[in-house]
PDB file of N, CA and C in Angstrom:
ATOM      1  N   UNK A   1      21.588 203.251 -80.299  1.00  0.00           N
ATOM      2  CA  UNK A   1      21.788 201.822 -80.197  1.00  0.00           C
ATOM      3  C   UNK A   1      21.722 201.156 -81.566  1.00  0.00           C
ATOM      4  N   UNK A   2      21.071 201.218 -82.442  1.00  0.00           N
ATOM      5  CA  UNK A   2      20.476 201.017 -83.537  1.00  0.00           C
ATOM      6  C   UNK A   2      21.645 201.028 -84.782  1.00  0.00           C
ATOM      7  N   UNK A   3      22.344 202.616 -84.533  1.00  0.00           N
ATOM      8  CA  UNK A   3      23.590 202.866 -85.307  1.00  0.00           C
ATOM      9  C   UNK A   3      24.459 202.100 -84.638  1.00  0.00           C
ATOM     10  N   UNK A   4      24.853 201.536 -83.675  1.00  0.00           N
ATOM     11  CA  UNK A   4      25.888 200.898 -83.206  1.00  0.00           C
ATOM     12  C   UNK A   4      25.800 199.528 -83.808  1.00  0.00           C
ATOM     13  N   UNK A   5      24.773 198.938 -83.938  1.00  0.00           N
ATOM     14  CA  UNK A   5      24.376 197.537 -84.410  1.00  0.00           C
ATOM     15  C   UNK A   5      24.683 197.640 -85.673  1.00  0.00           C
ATOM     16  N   UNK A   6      24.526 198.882 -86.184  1.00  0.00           N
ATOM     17  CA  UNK A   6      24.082 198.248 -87.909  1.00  0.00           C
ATOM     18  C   UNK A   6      25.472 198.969 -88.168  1.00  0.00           C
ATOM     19  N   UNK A   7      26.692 199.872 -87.318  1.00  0.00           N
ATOM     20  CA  UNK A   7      27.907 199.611 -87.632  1.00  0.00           C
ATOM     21  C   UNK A   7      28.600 198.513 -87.559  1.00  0.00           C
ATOM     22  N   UNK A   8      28.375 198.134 -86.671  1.00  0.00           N
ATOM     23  CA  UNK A   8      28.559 196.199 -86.469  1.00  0.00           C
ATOM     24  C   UNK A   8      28.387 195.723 -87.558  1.00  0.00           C
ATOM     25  N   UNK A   9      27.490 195.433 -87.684  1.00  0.00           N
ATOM     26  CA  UNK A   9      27.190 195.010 -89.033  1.00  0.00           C
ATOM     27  C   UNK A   9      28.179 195.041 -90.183  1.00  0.00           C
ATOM     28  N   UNK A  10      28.218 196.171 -90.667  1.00  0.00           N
ATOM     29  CA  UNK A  10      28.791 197.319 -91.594  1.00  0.00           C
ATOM     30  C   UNK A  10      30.377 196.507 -91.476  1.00  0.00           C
ATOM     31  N   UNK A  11      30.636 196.255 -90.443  1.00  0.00           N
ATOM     32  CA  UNK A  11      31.996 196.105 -89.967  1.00  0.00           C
ATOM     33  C   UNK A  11      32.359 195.041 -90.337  1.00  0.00           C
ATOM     34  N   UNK A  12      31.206 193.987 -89.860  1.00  0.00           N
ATOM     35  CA  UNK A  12      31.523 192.145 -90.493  1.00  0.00           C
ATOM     36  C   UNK A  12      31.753 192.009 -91.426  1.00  0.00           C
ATOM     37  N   UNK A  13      30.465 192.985 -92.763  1.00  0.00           N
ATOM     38  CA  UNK A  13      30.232 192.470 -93.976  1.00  0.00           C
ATOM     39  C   UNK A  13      31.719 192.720 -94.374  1.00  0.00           C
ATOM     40  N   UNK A  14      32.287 193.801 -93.593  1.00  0.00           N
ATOM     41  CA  UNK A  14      33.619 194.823 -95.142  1.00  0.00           C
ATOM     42  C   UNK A  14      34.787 193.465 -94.203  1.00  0.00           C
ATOM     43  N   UNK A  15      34.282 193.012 -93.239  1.00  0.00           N
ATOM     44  CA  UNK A  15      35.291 191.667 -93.031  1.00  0.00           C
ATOM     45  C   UNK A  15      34.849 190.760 -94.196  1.00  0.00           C
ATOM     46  N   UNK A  16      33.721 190.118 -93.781  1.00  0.00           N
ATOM     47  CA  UNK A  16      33.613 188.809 -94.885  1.00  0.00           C
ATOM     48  C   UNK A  16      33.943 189.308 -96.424  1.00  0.00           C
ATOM     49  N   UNK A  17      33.607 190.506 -96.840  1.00  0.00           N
ATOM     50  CA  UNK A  17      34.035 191.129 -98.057  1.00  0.00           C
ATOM     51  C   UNK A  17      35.697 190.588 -98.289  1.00  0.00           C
ATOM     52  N   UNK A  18      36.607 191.265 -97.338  1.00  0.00           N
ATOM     53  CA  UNK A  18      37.688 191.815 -97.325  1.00  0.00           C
ATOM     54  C   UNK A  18      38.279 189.897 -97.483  1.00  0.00           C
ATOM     55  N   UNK A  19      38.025 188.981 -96.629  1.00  0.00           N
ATOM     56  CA  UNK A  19      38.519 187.690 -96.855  1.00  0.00           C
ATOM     57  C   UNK A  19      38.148 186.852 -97.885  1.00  0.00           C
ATOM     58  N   UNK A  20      36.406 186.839 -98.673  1.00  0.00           N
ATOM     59  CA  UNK A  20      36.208 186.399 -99.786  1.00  0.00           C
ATOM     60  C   UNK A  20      37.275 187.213-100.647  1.00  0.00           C
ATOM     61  N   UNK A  21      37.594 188.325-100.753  1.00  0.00           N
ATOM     62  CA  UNK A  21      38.655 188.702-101.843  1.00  0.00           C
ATOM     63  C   UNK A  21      39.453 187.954-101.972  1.00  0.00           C
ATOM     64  N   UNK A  22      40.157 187.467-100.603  1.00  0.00           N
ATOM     65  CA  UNK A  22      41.388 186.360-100.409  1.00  0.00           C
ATOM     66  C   UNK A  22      41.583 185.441-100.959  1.00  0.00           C
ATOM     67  N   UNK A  23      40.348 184.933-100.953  1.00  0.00           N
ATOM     68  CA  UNK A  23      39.710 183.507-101.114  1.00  0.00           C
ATOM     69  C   UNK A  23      39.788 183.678-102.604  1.00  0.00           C
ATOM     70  N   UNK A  24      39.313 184.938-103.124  1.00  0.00           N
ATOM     71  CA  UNK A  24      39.468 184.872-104.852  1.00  0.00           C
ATOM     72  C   UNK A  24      40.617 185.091-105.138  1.00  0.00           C
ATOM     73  N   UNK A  25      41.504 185.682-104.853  1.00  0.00           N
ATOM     74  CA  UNK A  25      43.047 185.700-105.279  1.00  0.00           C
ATOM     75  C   UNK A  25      43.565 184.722-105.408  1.00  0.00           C
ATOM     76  N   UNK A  26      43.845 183.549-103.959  1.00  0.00           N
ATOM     77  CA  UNK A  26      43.994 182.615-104.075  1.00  0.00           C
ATOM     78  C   UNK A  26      43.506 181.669-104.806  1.00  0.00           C
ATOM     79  N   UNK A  27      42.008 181.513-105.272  1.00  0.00           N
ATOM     80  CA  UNK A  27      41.557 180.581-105.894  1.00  0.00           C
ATOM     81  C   UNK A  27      42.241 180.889-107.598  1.00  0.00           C
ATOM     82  N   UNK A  28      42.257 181.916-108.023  1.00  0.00           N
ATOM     83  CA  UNK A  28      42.555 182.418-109.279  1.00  0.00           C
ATOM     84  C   UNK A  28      44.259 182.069-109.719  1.00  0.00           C
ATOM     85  N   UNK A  29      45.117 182.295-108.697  1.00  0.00           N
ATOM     86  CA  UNK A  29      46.247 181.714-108.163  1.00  0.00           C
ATOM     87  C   UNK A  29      46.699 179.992-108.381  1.00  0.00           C
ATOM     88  N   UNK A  30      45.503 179.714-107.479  1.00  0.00           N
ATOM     89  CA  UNK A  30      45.771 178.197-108.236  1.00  0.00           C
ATOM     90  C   UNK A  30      44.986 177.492-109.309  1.00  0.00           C
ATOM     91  N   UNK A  31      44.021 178.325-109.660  1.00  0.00           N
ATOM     92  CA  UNK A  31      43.815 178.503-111.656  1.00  0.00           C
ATOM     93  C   UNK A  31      45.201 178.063-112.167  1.00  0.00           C
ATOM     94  N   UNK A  32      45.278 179.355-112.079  1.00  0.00           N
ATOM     95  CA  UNK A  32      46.639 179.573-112.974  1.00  0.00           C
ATOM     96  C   UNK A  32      47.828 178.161-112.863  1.00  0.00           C
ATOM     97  N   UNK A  33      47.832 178.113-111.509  1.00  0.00           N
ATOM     98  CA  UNK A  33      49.226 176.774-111.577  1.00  0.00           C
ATOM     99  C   UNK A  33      48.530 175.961-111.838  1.00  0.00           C
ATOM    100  N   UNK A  34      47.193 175.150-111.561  1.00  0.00           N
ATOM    101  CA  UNK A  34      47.031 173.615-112.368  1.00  0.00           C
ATOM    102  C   UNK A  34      47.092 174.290-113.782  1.00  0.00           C
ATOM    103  N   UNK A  35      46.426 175.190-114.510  1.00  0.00           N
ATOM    104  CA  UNK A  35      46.740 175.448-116.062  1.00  0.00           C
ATOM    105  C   UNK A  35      48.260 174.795-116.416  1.00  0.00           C
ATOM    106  N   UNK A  36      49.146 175.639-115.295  1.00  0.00           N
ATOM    107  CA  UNK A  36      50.596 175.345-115.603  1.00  0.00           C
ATOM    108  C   UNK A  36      50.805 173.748-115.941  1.00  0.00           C
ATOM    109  N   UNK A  37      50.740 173.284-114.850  1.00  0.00           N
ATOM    110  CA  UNK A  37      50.859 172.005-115.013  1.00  0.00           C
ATOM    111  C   UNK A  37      50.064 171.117-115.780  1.00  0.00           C
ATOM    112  N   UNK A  38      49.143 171.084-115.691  1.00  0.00           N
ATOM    113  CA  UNK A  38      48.202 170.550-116.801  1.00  0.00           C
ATOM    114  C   UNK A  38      49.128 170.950-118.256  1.00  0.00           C
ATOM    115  N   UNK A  39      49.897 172.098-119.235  1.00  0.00           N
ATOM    116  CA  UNK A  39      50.469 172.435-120.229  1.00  0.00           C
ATOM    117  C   UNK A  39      51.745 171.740-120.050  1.00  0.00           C
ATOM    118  N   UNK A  40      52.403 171.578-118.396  1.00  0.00           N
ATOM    119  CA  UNK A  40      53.693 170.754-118.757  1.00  0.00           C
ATOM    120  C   UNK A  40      53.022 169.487-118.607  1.00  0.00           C
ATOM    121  N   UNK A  41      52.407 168.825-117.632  1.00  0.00           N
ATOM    122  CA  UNK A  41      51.924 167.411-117.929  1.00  0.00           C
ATOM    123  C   UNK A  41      51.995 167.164-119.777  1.00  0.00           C
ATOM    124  N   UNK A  42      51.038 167.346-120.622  1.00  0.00           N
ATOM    125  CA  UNK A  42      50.832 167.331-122.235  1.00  0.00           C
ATOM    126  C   UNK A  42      52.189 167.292-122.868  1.00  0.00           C
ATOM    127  N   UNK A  43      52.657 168.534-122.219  1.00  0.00           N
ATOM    128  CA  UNK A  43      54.003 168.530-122.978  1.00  0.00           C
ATOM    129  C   UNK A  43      55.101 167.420-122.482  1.00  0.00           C
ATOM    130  N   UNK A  44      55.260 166.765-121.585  1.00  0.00           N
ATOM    131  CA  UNK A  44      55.815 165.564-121.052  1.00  0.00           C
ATOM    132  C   UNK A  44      55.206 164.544-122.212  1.00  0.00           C
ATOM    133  N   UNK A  45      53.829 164.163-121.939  1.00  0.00           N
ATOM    134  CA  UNK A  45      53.162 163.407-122.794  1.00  0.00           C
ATOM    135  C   UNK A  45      53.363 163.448-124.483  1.00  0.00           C
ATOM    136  N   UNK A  46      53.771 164.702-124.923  1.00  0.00           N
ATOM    137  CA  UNK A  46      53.860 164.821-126.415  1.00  0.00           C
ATOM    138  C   UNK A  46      55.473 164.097-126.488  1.00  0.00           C
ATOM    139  N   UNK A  47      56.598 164.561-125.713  1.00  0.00           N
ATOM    140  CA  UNK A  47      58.132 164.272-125.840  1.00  0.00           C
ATOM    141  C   UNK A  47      57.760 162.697-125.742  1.00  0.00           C
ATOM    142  N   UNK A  48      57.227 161.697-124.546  1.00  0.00           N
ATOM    143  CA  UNK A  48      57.314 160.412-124.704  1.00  0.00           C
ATOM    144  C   UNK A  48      56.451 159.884-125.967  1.00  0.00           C
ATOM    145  N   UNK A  49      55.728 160.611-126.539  1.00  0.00           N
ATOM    146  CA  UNK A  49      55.159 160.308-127.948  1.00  0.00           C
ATOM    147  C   UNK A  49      56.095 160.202-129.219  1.00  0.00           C
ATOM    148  N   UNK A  50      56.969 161.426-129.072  1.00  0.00           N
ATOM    149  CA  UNK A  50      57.874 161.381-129.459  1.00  0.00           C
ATOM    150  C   UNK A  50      58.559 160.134-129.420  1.00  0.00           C
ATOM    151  N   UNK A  51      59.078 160.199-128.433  1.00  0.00           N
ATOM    152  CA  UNK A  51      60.488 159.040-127.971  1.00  0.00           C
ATOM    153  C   UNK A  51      59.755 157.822-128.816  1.00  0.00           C
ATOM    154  N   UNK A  52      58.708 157.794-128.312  1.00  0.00           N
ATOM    155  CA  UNK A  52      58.323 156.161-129.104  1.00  0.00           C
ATOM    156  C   UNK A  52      57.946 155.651-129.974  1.00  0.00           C
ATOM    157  N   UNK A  53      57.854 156.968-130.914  1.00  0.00           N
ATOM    158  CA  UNK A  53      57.750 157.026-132.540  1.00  0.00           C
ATOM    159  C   UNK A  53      59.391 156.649-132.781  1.00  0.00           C
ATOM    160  N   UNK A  54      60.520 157.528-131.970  1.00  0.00           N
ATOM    161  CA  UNK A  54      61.791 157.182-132.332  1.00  0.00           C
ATOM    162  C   UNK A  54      62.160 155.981-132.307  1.00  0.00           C
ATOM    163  N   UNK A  55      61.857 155.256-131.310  1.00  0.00           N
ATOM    164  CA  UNK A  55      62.144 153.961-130.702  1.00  0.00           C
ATOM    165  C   UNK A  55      61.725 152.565-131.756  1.00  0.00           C
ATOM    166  N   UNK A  56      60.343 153.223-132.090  1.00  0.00           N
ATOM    167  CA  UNK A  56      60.086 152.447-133.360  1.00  0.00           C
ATOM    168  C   UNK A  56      60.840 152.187-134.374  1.00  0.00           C
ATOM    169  N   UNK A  57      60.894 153.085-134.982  1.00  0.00           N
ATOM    170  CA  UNK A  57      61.829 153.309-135.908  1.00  0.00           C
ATOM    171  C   UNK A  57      63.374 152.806-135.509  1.00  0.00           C
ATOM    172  N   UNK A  58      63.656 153.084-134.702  1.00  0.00           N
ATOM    173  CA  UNK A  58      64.697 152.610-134.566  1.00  0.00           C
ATOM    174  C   UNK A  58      64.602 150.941-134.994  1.00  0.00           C
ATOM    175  N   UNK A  59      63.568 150.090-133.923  1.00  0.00           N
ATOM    176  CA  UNK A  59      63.285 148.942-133.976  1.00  0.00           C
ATOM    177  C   UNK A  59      63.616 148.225-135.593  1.00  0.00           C
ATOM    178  N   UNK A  60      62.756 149.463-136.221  1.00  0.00           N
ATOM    179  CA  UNK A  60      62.615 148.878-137.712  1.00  0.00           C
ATOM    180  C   UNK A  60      63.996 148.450-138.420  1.00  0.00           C
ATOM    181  N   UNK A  61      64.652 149.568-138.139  1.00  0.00           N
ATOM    182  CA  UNK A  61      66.023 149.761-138.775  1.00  0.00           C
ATOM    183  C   UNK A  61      66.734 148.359-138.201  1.00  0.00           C
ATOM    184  N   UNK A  62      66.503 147.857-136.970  1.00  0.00           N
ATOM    185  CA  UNK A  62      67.552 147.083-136.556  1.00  0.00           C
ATOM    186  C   UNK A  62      66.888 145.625-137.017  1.00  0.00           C
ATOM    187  N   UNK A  63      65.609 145.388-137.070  1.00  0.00           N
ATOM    188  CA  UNK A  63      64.649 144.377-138.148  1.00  0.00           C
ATOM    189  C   UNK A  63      65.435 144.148-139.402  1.00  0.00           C
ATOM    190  N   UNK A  64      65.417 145.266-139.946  1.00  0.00           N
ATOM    191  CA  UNK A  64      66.182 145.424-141.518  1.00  0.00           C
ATOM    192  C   UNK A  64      67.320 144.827-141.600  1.00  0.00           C
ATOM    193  N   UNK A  65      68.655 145.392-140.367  1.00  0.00           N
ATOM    194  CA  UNK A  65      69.692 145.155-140.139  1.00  0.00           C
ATOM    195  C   UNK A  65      69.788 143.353-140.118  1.00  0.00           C
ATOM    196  N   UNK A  66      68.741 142.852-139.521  1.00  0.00           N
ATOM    197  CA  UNK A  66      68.862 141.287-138.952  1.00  0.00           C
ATOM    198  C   UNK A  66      68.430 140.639-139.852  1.00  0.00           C
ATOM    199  N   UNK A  67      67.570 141.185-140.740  1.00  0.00           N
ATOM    200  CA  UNK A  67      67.341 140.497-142.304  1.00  0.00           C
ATOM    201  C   UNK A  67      68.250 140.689-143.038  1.00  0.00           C
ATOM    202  N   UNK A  68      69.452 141.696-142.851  1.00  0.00           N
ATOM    203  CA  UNK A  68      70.343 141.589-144.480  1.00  0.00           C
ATOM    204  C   UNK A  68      71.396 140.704-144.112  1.00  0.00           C
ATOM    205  N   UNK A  69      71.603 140.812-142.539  1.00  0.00           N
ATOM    206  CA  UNK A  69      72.633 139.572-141.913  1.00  0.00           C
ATOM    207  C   UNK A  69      71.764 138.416-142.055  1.00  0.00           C
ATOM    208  N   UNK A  70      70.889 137.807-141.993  1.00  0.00           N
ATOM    209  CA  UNK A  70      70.591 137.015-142.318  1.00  0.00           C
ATOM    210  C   UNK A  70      70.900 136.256-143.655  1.00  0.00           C
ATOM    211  N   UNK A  71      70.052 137.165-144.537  1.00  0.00           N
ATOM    212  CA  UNK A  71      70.444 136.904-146.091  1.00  0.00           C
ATOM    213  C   UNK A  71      72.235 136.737-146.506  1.00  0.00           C
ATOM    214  N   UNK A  72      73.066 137.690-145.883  1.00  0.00           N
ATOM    215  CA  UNK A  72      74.166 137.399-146.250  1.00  0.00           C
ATOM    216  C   UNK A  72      74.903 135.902-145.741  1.00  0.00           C
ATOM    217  N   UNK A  73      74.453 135.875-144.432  1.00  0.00           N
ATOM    218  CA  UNK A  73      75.033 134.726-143.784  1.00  0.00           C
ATOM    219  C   UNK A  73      74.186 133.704-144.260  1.00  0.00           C
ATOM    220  N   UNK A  74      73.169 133.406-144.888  1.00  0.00           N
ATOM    221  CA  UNK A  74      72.655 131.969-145.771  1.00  0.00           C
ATOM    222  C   UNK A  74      73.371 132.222-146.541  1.00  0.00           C
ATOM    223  N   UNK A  75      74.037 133.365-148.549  1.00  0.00           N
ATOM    224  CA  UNK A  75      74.600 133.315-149.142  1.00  0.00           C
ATOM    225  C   UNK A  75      76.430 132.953-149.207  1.00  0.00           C
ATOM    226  N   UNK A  76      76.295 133.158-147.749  1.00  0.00           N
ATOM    227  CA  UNK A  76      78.180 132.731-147.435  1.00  0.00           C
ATOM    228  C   UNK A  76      77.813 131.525-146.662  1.00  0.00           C
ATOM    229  N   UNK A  77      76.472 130.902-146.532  1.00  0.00           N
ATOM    230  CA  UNK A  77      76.912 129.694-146.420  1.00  0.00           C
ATOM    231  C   UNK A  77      77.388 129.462-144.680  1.00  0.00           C
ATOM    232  N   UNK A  78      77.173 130.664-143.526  1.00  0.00           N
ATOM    233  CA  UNK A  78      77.679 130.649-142.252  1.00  0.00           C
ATOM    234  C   UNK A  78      77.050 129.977-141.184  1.00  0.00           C
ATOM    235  N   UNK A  79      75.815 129.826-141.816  1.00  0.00           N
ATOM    236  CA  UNK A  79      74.809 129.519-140.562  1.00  0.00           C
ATOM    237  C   UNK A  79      74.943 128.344-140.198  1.00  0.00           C
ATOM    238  N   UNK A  80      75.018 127.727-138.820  1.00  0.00           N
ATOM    239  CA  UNK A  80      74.868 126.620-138.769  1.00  0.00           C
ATOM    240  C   UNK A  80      73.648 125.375-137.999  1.00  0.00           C
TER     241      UNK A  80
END
């Protein structure tokens, strides 16, 4: 009787064993994909860093642009 119980036993644990494994695959599994995403999230974040360093600059250039039209159009005298 005794051996029958404590095969029982024997039997659950190599169950609960056998599904915590699961449980770690999977958990390790989705490690890995938030890592993923978390590296493309940043990298999204670095390109619009980008863009709006460009954008600046751009800005500047077209600042510049509206000051030399300016200056020319007071020297010709256009403005009214």
């Amino acid at each position: 009787m005794t051996d029958t119980v404590e095969n029982l036993i024997l039997e659950h644990l190599k169950r609960f064993q056998t599904g915590q494994e699961n449980i770690n695959r999977k958990l390790d599994e989705l490690i890995r994909r938030t890592s993923n995403l978390e590296a493309g999230q940043a990298s999204v974040i670095q390109h619009l860093g980008h863009l709006a360093a460009a954008d600046a600059s751009q800005q500047l250039a077209a600042d510049g642009f509206n000051a030399r039209l300016e200056r020319i159009e007071r020297r010709l005298e256009l403005t009214t």
